[in-house]
C-alpha atoms as a PDB file:
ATOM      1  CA  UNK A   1      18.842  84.180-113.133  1.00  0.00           C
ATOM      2  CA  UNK A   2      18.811  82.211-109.939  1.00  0.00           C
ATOM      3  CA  UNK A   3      22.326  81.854-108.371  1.00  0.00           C
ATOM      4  CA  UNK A   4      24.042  78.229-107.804  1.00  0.00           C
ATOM      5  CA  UNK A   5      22.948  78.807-103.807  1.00  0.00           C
ATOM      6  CA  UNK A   6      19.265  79.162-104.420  1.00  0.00           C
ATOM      7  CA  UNK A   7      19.239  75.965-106.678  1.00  0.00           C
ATOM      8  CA  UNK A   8      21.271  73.902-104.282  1.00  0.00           C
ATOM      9  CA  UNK A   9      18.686  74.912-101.598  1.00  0.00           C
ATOM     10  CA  UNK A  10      15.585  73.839-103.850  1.00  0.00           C
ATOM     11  CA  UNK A  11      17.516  70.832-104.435  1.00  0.00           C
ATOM     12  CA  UNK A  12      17.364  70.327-100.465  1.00  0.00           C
ATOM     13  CA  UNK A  13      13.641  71.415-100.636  1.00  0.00           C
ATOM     14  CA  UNK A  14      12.992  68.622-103.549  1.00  0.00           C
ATOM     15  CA  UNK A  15      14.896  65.953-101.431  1.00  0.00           C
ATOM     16  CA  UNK A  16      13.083  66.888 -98.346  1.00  0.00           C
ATOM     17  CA  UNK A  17       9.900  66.502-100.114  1.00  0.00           C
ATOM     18  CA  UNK A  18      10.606  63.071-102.166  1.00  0.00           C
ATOM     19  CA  UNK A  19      11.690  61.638 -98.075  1.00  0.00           C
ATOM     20  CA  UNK A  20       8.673  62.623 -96.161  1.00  0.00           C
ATOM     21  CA  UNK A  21       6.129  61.151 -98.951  1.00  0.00           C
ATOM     22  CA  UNK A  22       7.459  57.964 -98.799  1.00  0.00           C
ATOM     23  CA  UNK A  23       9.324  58.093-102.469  1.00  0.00           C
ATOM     24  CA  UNK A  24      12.736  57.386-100.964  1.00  0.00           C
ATOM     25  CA  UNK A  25      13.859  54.916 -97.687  1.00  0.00           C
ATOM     26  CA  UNK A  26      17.506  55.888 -95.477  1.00  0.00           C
ATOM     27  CA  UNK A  27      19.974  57.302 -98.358  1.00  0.00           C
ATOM     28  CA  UNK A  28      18.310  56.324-101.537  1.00  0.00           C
ATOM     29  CA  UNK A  29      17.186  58.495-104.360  1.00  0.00           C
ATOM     30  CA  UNK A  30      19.305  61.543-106.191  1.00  0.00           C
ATOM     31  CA  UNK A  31      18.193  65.018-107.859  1.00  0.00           C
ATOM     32  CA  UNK A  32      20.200  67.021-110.278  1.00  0.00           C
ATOM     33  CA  UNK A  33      20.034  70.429-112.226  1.00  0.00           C
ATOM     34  CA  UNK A  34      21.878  71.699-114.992  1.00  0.00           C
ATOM     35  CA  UNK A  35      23.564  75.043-114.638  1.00  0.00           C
ATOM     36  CA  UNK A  36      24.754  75.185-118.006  1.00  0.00           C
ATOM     37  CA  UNK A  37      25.987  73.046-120.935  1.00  0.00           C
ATOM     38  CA  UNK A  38      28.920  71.853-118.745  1.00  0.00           C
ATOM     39  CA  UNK A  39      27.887  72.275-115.402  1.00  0.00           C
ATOM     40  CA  UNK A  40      25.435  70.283-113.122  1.00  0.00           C
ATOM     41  CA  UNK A  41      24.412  70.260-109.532  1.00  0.00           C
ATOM     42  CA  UNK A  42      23.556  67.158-108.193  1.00  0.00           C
ATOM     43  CA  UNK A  43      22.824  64.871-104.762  1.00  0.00           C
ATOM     44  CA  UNK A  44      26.158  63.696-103.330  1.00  0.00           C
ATOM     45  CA  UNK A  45      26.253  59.364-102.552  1.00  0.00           C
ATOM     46  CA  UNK A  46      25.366  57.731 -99.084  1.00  0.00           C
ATOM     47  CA  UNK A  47      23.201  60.993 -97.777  1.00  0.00           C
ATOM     48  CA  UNK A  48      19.401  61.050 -96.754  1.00  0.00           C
ATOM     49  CA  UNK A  49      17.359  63.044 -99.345  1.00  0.00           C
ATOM     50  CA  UNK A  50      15.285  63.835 -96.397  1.00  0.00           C
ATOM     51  CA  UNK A  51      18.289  65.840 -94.165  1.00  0.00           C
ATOM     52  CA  UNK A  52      20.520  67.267 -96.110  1.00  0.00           C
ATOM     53  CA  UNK A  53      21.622  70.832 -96.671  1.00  0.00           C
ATOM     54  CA  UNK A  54      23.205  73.362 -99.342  1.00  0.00           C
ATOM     55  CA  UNK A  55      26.901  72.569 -98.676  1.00  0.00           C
ATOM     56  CA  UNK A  56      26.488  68.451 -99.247  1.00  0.00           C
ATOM     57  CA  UNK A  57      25.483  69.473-103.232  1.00  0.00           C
ATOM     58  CA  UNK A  58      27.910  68.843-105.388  1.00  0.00           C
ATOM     59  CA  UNK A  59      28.923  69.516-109.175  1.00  0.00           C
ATOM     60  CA  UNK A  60      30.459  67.677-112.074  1.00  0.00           C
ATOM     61  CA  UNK A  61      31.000  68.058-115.413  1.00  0.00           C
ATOM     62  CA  UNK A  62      29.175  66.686-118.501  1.00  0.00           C
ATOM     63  CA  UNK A  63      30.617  63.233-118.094  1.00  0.00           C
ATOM     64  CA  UNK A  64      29.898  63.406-114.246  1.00  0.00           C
ATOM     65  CA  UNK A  65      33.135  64.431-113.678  1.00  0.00           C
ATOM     66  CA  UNK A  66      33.797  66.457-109.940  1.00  0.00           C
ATOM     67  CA  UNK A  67      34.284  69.671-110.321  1.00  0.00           C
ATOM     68  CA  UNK A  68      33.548  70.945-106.738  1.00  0.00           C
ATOM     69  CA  UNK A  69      32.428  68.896-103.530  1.00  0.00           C
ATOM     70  CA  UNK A  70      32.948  69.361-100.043  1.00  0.00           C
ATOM     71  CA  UNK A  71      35.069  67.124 -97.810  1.00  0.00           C
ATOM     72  CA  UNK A  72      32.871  63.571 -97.365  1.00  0.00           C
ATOM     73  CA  UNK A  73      30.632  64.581 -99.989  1.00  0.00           C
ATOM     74  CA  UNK A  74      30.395  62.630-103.325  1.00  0.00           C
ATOM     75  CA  UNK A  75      28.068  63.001-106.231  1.00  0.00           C
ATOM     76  CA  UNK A  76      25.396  59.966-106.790  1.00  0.00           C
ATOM     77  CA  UNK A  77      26.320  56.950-108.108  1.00  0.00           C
ATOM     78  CA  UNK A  78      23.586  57.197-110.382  1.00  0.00           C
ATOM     79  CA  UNK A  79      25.273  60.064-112.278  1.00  0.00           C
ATOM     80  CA  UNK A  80      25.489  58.319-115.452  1.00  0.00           C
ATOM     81  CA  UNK A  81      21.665  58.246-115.937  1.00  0.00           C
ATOM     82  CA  UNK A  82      21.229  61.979-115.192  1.00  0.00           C
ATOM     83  CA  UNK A  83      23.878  62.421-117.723  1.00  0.00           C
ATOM     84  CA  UNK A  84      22.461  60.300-120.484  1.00  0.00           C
ATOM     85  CA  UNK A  85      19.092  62.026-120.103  1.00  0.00           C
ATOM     86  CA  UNK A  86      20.871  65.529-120.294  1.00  0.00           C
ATOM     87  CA  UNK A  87      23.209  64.279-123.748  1.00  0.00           C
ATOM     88  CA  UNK A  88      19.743  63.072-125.326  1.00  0.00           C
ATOM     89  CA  UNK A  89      17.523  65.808-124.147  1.00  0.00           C
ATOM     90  CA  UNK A  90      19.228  69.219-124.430  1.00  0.00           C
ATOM     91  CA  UNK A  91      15.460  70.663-123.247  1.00  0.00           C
ATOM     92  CA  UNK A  92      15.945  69.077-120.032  1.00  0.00           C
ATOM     93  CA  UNK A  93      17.328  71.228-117.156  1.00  0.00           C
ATOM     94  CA  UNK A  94      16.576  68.697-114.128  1.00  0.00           C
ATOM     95  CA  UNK A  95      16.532  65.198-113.161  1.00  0.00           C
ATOM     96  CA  UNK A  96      14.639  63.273-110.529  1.00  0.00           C
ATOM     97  CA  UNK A  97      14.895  59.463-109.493  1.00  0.00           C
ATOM     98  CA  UNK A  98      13.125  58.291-106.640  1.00  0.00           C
ATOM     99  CA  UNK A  99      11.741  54.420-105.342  1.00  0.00           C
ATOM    100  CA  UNK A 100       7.848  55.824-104.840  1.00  0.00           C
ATOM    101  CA  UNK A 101       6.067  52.568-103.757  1.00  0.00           C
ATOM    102  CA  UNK A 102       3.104  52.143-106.166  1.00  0.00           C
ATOM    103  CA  UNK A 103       5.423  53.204-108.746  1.00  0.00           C
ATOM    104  CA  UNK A 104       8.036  50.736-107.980  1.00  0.00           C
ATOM    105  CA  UNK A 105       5.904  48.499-107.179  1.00  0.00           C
ATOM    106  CA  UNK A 106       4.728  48.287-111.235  1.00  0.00           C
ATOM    107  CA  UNK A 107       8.222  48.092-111.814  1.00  0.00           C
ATOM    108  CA  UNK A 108       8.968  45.108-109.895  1.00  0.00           C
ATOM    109  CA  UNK A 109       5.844  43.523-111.312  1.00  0.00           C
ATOM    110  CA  UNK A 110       7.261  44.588-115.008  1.00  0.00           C
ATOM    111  CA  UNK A 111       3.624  46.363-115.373  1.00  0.00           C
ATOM    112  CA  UNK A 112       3.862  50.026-117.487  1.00  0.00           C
ATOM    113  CA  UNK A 113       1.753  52.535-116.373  1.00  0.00           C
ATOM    114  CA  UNK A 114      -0.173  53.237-119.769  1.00  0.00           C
ATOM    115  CA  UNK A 115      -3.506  52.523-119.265  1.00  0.00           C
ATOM    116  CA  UNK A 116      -5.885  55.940-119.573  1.00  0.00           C
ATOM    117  CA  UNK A 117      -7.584  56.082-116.676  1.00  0.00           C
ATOM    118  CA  UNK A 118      -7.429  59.945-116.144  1.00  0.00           C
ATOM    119  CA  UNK A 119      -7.171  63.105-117.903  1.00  0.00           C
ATOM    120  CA  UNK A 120      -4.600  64.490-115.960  1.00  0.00           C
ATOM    121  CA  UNK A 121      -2.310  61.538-116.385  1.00  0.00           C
ATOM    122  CA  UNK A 122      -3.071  61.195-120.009  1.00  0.00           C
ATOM    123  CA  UNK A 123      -2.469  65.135-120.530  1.00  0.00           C
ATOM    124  CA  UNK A 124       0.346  66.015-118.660  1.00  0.00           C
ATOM    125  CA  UNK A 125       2.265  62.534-118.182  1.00  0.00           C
ATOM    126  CA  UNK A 126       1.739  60.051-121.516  1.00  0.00           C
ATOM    127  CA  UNK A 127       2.429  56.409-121.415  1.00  0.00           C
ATOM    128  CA  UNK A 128       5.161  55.583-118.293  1.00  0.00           C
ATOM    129  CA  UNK A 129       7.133  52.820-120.124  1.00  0.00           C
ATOM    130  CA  UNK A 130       9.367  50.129-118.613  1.00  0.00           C
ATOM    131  CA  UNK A 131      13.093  50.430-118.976  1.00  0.00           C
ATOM    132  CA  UNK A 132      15.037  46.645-118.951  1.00  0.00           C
ATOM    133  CA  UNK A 133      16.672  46.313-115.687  1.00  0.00           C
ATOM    134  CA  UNK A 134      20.421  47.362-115.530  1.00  0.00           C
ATOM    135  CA  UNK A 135      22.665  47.322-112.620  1.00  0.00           C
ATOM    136  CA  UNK A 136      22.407  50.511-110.291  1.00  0.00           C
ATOM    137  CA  UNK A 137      25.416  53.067-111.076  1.00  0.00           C
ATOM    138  CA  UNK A 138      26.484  51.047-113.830  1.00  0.00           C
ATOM    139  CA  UNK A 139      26.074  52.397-117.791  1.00  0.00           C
ATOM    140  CA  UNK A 140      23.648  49.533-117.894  1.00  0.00           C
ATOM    141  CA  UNK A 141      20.946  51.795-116.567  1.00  0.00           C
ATOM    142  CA  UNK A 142      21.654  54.316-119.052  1.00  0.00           C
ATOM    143  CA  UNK A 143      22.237  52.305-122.021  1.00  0.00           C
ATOM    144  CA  UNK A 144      19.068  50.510-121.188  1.00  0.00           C
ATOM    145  CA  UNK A 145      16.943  54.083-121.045  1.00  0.00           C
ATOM    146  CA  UNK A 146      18.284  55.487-124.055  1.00  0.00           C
ATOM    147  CA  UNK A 147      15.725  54.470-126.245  1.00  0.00           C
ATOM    148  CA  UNK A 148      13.046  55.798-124.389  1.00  0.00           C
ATOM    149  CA  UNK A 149      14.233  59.495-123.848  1.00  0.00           C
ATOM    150  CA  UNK A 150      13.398  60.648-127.142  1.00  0.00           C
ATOM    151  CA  UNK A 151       9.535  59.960-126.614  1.00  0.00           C
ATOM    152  CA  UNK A 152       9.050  60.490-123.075  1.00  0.00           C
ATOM    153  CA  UNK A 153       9.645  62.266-119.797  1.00  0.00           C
ATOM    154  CA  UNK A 154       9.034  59.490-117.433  1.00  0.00           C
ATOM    155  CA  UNK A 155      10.450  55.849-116.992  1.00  0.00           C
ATOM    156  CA  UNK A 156       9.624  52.940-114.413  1.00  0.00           C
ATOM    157  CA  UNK A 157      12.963  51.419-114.159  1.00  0.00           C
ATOM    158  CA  UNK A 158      12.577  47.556-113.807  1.00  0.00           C
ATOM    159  CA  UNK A 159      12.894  46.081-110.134  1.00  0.00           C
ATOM    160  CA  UNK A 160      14.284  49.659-109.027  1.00  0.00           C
ATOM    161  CA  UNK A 161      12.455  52.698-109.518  1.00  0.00           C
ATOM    162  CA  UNK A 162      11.206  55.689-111.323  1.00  0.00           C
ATOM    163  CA  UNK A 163      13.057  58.670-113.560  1.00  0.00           C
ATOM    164  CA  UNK A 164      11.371  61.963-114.385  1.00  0.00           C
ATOM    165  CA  UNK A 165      12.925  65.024-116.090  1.00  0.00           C
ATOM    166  CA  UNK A 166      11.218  68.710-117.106  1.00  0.00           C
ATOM    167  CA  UNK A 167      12.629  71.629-117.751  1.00  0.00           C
ATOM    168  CA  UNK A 168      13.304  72.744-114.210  1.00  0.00           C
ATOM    169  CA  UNK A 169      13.258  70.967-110.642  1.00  0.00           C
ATOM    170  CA  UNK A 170       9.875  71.660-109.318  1.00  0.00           C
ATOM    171  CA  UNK A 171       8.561  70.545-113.060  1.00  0.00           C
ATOM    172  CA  UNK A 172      10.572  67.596-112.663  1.00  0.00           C
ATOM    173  CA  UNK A 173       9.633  66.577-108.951  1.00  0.00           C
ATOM    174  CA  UNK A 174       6.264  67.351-110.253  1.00  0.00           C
ATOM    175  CA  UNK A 175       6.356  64.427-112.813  1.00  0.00           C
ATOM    176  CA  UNK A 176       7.446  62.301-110.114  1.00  0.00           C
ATOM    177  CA  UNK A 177       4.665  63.004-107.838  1.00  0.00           C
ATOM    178  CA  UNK A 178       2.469  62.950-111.116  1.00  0.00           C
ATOM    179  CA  UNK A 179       3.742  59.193-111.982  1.00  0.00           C
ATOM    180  CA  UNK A 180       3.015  58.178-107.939  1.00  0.00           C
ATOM    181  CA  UNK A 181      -0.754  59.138-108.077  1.00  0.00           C
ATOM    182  CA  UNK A 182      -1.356  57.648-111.143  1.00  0.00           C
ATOM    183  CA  UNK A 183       0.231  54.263-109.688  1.00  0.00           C
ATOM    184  CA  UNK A 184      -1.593  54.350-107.037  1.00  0.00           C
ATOM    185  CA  UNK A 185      -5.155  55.350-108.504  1.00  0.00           C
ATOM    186  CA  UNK A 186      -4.433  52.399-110.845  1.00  0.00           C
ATOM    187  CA  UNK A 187      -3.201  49.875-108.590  1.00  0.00           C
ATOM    188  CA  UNK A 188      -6.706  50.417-106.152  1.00  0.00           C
ATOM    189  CA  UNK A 189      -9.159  50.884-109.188  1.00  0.00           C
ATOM    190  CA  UNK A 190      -7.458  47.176-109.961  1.00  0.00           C
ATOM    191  CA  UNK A 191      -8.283  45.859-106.524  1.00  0.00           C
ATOM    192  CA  UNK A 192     -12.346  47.456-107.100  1.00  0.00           C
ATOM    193  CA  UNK A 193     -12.029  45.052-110.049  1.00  0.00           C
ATOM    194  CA  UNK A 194     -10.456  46.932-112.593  1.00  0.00           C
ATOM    195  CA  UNK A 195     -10.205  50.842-114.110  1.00  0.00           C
ATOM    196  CA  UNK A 196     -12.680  51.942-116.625  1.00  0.00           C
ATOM    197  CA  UNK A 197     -10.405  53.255-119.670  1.00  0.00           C
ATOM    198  CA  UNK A 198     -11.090  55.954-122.037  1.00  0.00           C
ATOM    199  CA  UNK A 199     -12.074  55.529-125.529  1.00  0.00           C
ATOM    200  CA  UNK A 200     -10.157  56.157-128.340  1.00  0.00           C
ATOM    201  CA  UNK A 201     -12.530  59.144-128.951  1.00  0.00           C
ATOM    202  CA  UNK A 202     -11.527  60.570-125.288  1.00  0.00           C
ATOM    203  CA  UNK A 203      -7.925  60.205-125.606  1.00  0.00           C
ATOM    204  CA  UNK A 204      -7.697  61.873-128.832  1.00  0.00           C
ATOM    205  CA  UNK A 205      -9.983  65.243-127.708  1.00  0.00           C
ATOM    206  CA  UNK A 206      -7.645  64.669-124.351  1.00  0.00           C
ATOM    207  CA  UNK A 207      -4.059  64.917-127.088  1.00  0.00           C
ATOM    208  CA  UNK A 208      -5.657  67.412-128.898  1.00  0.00           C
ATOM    209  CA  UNK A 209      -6.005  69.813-125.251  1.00  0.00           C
ATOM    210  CA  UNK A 210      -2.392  69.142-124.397  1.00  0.00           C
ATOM    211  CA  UNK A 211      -1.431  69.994-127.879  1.00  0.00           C
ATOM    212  CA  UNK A 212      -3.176  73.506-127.284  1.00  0.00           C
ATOM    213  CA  UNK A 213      -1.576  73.739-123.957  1.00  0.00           C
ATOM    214  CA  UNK A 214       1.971  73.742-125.546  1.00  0.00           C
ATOM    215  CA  UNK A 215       3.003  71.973-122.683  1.00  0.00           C
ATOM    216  CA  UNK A 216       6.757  71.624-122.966  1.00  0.00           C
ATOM    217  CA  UNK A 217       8.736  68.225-123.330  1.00  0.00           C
ATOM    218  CA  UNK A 218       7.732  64.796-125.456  1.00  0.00           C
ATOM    219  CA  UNK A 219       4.483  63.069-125.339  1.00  0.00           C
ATOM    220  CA  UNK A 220       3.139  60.427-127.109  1.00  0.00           C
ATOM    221  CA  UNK A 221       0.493  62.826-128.229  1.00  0.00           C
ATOM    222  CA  UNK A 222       2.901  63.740-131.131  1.00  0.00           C
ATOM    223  CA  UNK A 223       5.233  61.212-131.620  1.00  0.00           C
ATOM    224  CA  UNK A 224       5.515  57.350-130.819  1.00  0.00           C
ATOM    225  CA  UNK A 225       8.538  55.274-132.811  1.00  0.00           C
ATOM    226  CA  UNK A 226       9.033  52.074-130.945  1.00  0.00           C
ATOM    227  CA  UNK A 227       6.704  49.020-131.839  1.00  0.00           C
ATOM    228  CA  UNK A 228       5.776  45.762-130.547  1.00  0.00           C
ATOM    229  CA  UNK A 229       4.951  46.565-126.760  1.00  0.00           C
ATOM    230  CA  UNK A 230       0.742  46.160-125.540  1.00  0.00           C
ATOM    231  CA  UNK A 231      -1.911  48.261-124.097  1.00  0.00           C
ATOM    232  CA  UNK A 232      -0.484  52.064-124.806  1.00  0.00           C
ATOM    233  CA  UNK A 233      -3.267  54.396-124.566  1.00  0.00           C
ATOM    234  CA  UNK A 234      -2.288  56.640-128.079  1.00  0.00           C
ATOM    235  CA  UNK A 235      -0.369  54.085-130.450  1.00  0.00           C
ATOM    236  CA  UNK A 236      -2.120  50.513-128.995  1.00  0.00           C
ATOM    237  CA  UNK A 237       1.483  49.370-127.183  1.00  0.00           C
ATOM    238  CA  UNK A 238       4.406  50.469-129.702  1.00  0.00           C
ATOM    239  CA  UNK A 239       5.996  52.624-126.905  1.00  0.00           C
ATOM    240  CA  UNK A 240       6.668  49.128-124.906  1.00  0.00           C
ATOM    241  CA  UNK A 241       9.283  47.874-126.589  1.00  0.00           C
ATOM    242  CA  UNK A 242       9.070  44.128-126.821  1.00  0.00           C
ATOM    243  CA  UNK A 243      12.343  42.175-128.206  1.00  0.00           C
ATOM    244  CA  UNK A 244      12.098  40.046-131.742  1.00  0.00           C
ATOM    245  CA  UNK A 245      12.365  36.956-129.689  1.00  0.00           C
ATOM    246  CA  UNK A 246      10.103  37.781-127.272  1.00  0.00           C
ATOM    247  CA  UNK A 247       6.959  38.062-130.258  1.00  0.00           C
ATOM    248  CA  UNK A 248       8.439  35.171-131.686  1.00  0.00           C
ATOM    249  CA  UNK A 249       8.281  32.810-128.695  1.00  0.00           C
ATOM    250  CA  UNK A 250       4.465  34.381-128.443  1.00  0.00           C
ATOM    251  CA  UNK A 251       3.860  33.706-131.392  1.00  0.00           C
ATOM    252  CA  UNK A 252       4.830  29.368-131.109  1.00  0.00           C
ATOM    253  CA  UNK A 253       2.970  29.383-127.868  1.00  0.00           C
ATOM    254  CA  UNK A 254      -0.102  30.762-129.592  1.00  0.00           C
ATOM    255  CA  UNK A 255       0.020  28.217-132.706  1.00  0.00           C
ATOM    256  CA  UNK A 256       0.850  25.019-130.436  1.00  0.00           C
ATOM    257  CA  UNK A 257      -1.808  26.238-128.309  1.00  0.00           C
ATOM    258  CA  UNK A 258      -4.769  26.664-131.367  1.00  0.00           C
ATOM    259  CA  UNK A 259      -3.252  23.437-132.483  1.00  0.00           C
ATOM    260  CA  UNK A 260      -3.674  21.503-128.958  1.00  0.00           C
ATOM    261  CA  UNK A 261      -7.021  23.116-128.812  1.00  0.00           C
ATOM    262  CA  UNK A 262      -7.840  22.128-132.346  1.00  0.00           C
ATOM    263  CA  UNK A 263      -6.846  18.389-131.710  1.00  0.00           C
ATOM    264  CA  UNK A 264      -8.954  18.162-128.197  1.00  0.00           C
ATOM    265  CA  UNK A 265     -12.140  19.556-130.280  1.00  0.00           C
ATOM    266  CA  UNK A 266     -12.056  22.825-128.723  1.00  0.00           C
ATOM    267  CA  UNK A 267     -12.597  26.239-130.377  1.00  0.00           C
END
């Protein structure tokens, strides 16, 4: 078993990583690994990702509680998202959130990253859905991602960022850097006029190899719950949650329109 020490110094390794390629500006970002049921290392508050070293890491509890930091130090203010994704995910054991710029920039532009454009992406990473926007290290963040963890292991969060969690910290940090190259593959295969997608056909032979891989985590390869969304590469947009009144204000624009149209003596 790796000791505390070892995983506070891959921590610094991650965080040094997620700096230098551009997925986190000054002291944003935060990392975190679970130690046990109870326990949980994490990025202190106000620090550089990029500089810091094995005595800023701090632990809390399973509420995010301190249970050791050293003097200055502070764990993130994000906490409560790590947290939720821990209480909803017991096969979880690390946490990365990071402000990669193609990634955040879908997130601004309230754009999910579900269209199948590669087989890596569709393989190892699924749909990326949008969580709502909630304000940063408030429990608006994690109410608002709840619903997602369950059939997922990677969020854009709206007009903030990105959230990936694996089973360890380098699977984890992989996701992240997994989510990043897909934005940015889909954001310039937009600008060449837009990304040839894979047929139903494809995706399903390209489910079918992940299922054989036993890759760990959730996928919407086996399971997709929530309806109403657009454009999801296995279940035709139910993993993008759209709101009741959101279809139903579609819906009136649609009919006035066909009835506008109708009345002008257009098809």
């Amino acid at each position: 078993m790796v000791n505390e020490f070892e995983i506070k110094k891959q921590i610094c390794e991650v965080g040094k990583r997620i700096y230098n390629r551009n997925m986190v500006a000054a002291n944003d970002g935060n990392i975190s690994v679970k130690l046990n049921d109870n326990e949980f290392l994490c990025t202190p508050t106000g620090v550089s990702k990029g500089f810091m070293t094995p005595e800023f890491i701090c632990k809390v509890d399973a509420k995010g509680n301190v249970i050791q930091a050293n003097p200055g130090f502070r764990p993130s203010s994000e906490i409560k998202m790590h947290m939720r994704v821990y209480e909803k995910r017991p096969d979880v054991g690390a946490v990365v959130h990071a402000h990669p710029t193609f990634a955040t920039a879908f997130a601004i532009a309230g754009i999910p990253l579900t269209q199948p454009i590669m087989p890596e992406a569709v393989i190892a990473l699924g749909c990326v859905p949008i969580a709502e926007y909630g304000t940063p290290s408030t429990a608006e963040i994690p109410d608002r991602l709840e619903k997602y963890l369950p059939y997922f292991d990677a969020v854009l969060l709206e007009s903030h960022g990105a959230l990936t969690w694996s089973t360890d910290l380098m699977a984890a940090y992989m996701k992240m850097e997994s989510v990043e190259f897909y934005a940015e593959l889909l954001y310039k295969a937009k600008m060449l006029g837009g990304p040839k997608e894979f047929d139903k056909e494809q995706i399903s032979k390209l489910y079918e190899i992940r299922r054989k891989m036993g890759l760990p985590g959730k996928h919407p390869a086996d399971i997709c719950q929530n309806k109403g969304g657009i454009n999801c590469h296995n279940c035709q947009g139910s993993c993008n949650v759209v709101s009741d009144a959101q279809a139903a204000d579609a819906d009136l624009v649609a009919s006035i329109t066909k009835q506008v149209m109708a009345q002008l003596g257009l098809k």
